[in-house]
PDB file of N, CA and C in Angstrom:
ATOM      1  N   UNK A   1     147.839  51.324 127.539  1.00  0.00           N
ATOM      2  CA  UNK A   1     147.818  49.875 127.538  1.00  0.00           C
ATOM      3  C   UNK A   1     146.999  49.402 126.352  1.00  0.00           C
ATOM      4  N   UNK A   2     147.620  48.427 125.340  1.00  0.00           N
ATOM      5  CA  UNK A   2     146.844  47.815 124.917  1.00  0.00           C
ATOM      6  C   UNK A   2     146.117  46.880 125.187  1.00  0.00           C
ATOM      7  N   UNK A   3     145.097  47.077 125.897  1.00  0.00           N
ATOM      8  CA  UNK A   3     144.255  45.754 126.376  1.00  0.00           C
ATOM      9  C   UNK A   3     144.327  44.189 125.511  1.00  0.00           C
ATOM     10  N   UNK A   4     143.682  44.046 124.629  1.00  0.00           N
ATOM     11  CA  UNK A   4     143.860  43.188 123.503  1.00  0.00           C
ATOM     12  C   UNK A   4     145.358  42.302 123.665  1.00  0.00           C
ATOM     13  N   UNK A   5     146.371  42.850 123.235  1.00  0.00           N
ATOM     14  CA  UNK A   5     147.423  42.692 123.391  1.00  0.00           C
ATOM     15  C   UNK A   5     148.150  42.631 124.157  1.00  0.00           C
ATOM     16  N   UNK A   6     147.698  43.019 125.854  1.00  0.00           N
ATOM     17  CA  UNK A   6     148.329  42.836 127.350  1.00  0.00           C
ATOM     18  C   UNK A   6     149.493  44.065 126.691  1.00  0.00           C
ATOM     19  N   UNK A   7     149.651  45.006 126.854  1.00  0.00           N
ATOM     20  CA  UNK A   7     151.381  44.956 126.554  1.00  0.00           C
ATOM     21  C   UNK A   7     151.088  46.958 126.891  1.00  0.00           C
ATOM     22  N   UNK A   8     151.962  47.605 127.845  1.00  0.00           N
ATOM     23  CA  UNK A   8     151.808  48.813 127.433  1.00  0.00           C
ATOM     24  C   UNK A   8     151.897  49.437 126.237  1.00  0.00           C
ATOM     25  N   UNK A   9     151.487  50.732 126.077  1.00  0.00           N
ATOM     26  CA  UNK A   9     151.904  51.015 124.425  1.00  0.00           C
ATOM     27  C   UNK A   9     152.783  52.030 124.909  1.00  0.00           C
ATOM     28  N   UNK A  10     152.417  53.048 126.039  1.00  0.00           N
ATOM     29  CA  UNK A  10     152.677  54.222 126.134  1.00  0.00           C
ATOM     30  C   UNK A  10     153.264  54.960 127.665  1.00  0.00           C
ATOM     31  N   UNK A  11     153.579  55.976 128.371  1.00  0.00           N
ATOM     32  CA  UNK A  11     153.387  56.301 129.242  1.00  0.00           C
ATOM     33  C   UNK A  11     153.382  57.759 129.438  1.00  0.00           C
ATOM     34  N   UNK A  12     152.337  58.733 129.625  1.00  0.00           N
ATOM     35  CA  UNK A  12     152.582  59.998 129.200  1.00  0.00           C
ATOM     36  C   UNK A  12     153.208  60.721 130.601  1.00  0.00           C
ATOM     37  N   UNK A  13     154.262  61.472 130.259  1.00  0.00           N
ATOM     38  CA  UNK A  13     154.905  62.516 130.495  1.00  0.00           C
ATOM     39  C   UNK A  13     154.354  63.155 131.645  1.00  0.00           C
ATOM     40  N   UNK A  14     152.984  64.081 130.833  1.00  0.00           N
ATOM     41  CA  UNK A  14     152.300  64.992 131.571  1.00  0.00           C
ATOM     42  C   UNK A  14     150.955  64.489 131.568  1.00  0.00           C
ATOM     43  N   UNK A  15     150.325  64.871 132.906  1.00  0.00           N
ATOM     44  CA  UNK A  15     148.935  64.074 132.866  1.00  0.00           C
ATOM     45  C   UNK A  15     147.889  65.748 132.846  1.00  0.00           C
ATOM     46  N   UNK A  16     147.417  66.252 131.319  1.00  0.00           N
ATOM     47  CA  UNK A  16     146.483  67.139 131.746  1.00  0.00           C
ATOM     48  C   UNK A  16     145.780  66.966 129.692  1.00  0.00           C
ATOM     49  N   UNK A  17     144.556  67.108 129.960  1.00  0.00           N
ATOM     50  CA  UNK A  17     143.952  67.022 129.130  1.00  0.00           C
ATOM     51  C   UNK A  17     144.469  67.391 127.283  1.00  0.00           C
ATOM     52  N   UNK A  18     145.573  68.489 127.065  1.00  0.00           N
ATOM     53  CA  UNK A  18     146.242  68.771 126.213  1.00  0.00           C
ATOM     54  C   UNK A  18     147.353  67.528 125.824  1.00  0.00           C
ATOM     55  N   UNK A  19     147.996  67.376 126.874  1.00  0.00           N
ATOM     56  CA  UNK A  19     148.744  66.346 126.983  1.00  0.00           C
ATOM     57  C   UNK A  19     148.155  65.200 125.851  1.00  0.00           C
ATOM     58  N   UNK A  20     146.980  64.576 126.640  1.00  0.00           N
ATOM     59  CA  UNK A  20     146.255  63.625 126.000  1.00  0.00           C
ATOM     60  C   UNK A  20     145.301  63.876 124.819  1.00  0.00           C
ATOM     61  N   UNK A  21     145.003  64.792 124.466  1.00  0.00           N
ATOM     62  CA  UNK A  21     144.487  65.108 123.535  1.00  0.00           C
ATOM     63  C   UNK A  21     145.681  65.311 122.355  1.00  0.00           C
ATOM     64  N   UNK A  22     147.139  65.421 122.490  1.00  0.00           N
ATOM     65  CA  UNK A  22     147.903  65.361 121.887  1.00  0.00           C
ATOM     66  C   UNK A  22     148.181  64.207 121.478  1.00  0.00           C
ATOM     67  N   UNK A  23     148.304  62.973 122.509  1.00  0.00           N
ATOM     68  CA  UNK A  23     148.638  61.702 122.159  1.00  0.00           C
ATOM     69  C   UNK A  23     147.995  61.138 121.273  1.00  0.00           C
ATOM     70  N   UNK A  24     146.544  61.287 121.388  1.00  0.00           N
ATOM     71  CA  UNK A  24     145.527  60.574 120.501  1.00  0.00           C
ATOM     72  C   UNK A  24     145.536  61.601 118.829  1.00  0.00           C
ATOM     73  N   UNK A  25     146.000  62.321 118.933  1.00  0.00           N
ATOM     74  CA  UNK A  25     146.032  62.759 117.505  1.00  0.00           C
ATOM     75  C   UNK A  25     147.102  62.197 116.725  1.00  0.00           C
ATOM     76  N   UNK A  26     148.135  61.684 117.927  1.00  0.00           N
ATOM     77  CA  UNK A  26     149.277  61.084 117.093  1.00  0.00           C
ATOM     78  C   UNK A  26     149.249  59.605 116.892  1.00  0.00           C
ATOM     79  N   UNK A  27     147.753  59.114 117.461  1.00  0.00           N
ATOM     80  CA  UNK A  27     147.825  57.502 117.308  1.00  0.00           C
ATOM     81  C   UNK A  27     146.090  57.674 117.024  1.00  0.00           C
ATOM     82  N   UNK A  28     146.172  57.873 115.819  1.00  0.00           N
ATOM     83  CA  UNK A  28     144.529  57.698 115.490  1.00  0.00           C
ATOM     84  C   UNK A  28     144.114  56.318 115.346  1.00  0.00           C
ATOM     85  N   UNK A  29     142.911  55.814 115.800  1.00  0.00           N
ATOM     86  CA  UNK A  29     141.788  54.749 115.647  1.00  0.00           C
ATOM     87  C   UNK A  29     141.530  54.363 117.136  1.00  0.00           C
ATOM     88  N   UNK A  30     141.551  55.056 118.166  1.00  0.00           N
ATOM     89  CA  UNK A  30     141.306  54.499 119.324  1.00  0.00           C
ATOM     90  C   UNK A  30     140.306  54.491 119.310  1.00  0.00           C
ATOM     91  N   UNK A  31     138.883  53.512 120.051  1.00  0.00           N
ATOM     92  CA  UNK A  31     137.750  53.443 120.128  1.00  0.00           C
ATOM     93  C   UNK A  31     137.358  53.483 121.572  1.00  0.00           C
ATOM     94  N   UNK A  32     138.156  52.958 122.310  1.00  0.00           N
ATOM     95  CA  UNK A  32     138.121  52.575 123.558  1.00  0.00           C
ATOM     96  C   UNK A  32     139.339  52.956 124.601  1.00  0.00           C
ATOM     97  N   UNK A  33     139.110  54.240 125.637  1.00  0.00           N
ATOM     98  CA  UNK A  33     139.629  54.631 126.512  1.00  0.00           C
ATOM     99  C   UNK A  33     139.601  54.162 127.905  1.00  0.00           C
ATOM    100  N   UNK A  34     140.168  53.288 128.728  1.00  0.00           N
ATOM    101  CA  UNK A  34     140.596  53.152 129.950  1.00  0.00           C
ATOM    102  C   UNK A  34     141.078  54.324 130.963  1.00  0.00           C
ATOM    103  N   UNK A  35     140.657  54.500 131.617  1.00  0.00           N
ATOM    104  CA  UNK A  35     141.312  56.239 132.237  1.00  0.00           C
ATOM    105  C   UNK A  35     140.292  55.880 133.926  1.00  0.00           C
ATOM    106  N   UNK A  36     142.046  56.787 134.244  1.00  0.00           N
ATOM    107  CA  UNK A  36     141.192  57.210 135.801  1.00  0.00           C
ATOM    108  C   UNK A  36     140.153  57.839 135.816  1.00  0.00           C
ATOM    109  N   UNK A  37     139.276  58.009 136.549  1.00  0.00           N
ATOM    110  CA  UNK A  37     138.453  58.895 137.138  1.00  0.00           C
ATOM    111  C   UNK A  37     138.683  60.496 137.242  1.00  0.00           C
ATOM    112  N   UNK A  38     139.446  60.681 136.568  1.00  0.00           N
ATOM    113  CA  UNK A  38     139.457  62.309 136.927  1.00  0.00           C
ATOM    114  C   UNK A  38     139.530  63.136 135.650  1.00  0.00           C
ATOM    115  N   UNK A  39     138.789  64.314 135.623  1.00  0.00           N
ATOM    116  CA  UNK A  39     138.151  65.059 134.843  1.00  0.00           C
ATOM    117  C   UNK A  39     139.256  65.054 133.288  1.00  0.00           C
ATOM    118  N   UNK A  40     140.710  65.257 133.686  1.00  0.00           N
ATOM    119  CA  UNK A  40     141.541  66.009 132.760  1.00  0.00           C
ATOM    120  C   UNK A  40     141.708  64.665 131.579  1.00  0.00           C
ATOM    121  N   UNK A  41     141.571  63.932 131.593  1.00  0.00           N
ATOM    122  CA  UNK A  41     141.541  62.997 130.670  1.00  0.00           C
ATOM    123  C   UNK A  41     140.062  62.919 130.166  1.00  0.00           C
ATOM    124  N   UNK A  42     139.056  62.771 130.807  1.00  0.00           N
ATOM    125  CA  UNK A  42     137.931  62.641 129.910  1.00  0.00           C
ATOM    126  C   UNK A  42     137.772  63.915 129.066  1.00  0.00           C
ATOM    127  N   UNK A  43     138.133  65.227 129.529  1.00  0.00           N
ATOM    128  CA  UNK A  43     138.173  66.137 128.699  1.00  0.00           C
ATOM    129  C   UNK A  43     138.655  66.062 127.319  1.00  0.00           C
ATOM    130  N   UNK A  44     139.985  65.736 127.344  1.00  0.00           N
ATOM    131  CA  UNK A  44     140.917  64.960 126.497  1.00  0.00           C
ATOM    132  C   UNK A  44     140.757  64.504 125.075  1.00  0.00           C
ATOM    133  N   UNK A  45     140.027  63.330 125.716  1.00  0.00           N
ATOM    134  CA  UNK A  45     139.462  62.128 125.247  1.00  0.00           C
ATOM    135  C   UNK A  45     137.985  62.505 124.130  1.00  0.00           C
ATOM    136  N   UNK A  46     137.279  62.991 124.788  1.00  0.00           N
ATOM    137  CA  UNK A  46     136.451  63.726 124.293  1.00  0.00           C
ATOM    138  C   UNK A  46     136.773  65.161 123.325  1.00  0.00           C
ATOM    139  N   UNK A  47     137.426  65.600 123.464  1.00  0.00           N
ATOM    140  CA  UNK A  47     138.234  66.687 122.262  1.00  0.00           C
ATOM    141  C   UNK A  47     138.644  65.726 121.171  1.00  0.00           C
ATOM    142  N   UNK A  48     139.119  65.108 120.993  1.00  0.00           N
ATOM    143  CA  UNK A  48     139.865  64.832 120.191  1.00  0.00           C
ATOM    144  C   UNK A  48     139.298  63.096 119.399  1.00  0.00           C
ATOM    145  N   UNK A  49     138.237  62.398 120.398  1.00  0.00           N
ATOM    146  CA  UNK A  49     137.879  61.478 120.132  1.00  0.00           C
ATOM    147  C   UNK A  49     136.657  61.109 120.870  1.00  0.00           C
ATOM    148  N   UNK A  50     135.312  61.829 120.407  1.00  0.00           N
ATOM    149  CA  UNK A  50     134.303  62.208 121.374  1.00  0.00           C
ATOM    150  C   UNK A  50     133.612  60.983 121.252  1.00  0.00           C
ATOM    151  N   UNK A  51     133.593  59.923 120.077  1.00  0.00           N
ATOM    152  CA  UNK A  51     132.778  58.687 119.914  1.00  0.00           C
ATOM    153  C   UNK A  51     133.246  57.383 120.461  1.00  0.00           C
ATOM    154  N   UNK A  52     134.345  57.578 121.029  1.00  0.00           N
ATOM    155  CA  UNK A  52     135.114  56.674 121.885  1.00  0.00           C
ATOM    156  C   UNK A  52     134.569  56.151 123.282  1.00  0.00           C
ATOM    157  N   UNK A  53     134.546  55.255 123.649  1.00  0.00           N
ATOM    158  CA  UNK A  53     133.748  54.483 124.587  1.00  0.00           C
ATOM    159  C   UNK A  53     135.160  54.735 125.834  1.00  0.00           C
ATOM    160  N   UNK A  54     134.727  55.314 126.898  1.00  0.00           N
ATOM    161  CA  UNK A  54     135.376  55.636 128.210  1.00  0.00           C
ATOM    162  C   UNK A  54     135.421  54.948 129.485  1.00  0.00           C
ATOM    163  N   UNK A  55     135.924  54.020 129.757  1.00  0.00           N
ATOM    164  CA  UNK A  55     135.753  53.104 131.056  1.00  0.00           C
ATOM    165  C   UNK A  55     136.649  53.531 131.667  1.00  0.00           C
ATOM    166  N   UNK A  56     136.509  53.231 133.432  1.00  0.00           N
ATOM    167  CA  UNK A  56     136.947  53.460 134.341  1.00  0.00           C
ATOM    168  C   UNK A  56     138.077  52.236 134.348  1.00  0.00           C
ATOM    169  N   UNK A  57     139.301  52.549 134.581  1.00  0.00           N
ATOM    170  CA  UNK A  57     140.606  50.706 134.443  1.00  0.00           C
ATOM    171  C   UNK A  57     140.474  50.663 135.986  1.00  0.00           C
ATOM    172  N   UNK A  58     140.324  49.253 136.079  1.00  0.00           N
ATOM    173  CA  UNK A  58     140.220  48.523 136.984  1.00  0.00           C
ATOM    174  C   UNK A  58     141.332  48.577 138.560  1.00  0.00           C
ATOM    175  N   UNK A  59     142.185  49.185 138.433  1.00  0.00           N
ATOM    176  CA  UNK A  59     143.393  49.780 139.152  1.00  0.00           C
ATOM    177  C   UNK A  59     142.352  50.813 140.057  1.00  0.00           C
ATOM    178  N   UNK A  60     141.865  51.832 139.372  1.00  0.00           N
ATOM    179  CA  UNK A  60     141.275  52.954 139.920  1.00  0.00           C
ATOM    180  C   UNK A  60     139.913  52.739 140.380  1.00  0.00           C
ATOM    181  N   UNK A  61     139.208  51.739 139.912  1.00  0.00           N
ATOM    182  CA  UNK A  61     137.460  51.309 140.768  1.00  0.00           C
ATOM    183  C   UNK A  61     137.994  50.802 141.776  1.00  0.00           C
ATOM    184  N   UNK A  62     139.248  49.505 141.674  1.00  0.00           N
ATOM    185  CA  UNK A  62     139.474  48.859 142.985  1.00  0.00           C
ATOM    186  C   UNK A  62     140.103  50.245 144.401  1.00  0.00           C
ATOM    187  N   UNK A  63     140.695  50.750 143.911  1.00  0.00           N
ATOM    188  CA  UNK A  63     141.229  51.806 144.549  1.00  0.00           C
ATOM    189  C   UNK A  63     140.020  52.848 145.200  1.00  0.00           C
ATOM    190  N   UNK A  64     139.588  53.597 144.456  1.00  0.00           N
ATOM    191  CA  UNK A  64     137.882  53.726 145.054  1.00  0.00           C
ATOM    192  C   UNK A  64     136.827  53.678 145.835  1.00  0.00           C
ATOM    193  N   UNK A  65     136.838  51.834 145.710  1.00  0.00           N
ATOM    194  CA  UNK A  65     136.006  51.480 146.684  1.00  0.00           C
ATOM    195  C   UNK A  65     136.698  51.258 147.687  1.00  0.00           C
ATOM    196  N   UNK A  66     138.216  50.722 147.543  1.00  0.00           N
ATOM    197  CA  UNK A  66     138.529  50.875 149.235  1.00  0.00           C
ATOM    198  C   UNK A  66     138.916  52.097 149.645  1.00  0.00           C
ATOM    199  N   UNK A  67     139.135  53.247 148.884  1.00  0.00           N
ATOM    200  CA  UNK A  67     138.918  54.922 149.720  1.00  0.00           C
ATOM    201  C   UNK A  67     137.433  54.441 150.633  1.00  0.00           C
ATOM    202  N   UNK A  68     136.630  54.684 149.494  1.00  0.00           N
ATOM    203  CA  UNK A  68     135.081  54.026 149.878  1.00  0.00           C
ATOM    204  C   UNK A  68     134.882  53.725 151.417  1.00  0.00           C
ATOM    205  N   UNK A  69     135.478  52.360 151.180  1.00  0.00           N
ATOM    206  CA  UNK A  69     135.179  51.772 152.489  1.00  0.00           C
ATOM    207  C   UNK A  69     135.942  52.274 153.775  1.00  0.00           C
ATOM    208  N   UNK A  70     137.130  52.519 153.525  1.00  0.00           N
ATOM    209  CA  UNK A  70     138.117  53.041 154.702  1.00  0.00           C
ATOM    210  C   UNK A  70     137.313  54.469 155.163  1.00  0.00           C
ATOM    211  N   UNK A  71     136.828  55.116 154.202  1.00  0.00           N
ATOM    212  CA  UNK A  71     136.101  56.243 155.104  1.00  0.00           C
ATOM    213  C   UNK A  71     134.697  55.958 155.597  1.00  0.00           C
ATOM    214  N   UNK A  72     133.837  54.882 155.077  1.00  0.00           N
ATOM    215  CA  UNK A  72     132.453  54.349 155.725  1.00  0.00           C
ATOM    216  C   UNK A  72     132.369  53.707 156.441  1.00  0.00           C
ATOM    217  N   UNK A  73     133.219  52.736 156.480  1.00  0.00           N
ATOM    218  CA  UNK A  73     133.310  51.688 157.355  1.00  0.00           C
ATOM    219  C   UNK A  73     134.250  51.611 158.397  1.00  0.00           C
ATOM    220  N   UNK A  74     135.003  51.984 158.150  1.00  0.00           N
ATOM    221  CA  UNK A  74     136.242  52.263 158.990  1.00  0.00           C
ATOM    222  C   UNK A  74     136.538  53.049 159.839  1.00  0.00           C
ATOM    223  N   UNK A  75     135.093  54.120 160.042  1.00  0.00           N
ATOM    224  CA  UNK A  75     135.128  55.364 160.093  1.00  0.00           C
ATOM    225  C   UNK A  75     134.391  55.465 162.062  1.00  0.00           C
ATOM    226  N   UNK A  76     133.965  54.213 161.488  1.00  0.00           N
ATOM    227  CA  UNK A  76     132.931  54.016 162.618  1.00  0.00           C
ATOM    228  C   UNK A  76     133.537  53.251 164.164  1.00  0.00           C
TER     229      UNK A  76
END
């Protein structure tokens, strides 16, 4: 996604750290990564573009906290 621009850019194929570490070699100047929570992308991301600023996209915190809550609260 290009944030900035609202607009997808991309959608990868395969989701494992090679994968993405491939993409970003083929679209150099990213500064800023959006990514789930899970390991195989920050790996990635970090290979290939280690000075890049990594946030959690908003899809996956909201998602999260209601795992979160459905097992704390819900639980009871």
């Amino acid at each position: 996604m290009d944030l900035e621009l609202g607009r997808v850019v991309d959608v990868m194929a395969e989701s494992s750290a090679d994968a993405l570490a491939a993409w970003l070699t083929a679209h150099p100047g990213v500064t800023t990564i959006g990514r789930d929570r899970h390991g195989r992308y920050a790996e990635g991301a970090r290979r290939m573009v280690p000075d890049a600023t990594q946030v959690a996209d908003r899809f996956h915190l909201v998602r999260n906290l209601r795992q979160a809550k459905e097992t704390t609260v819900d639980g009871y």
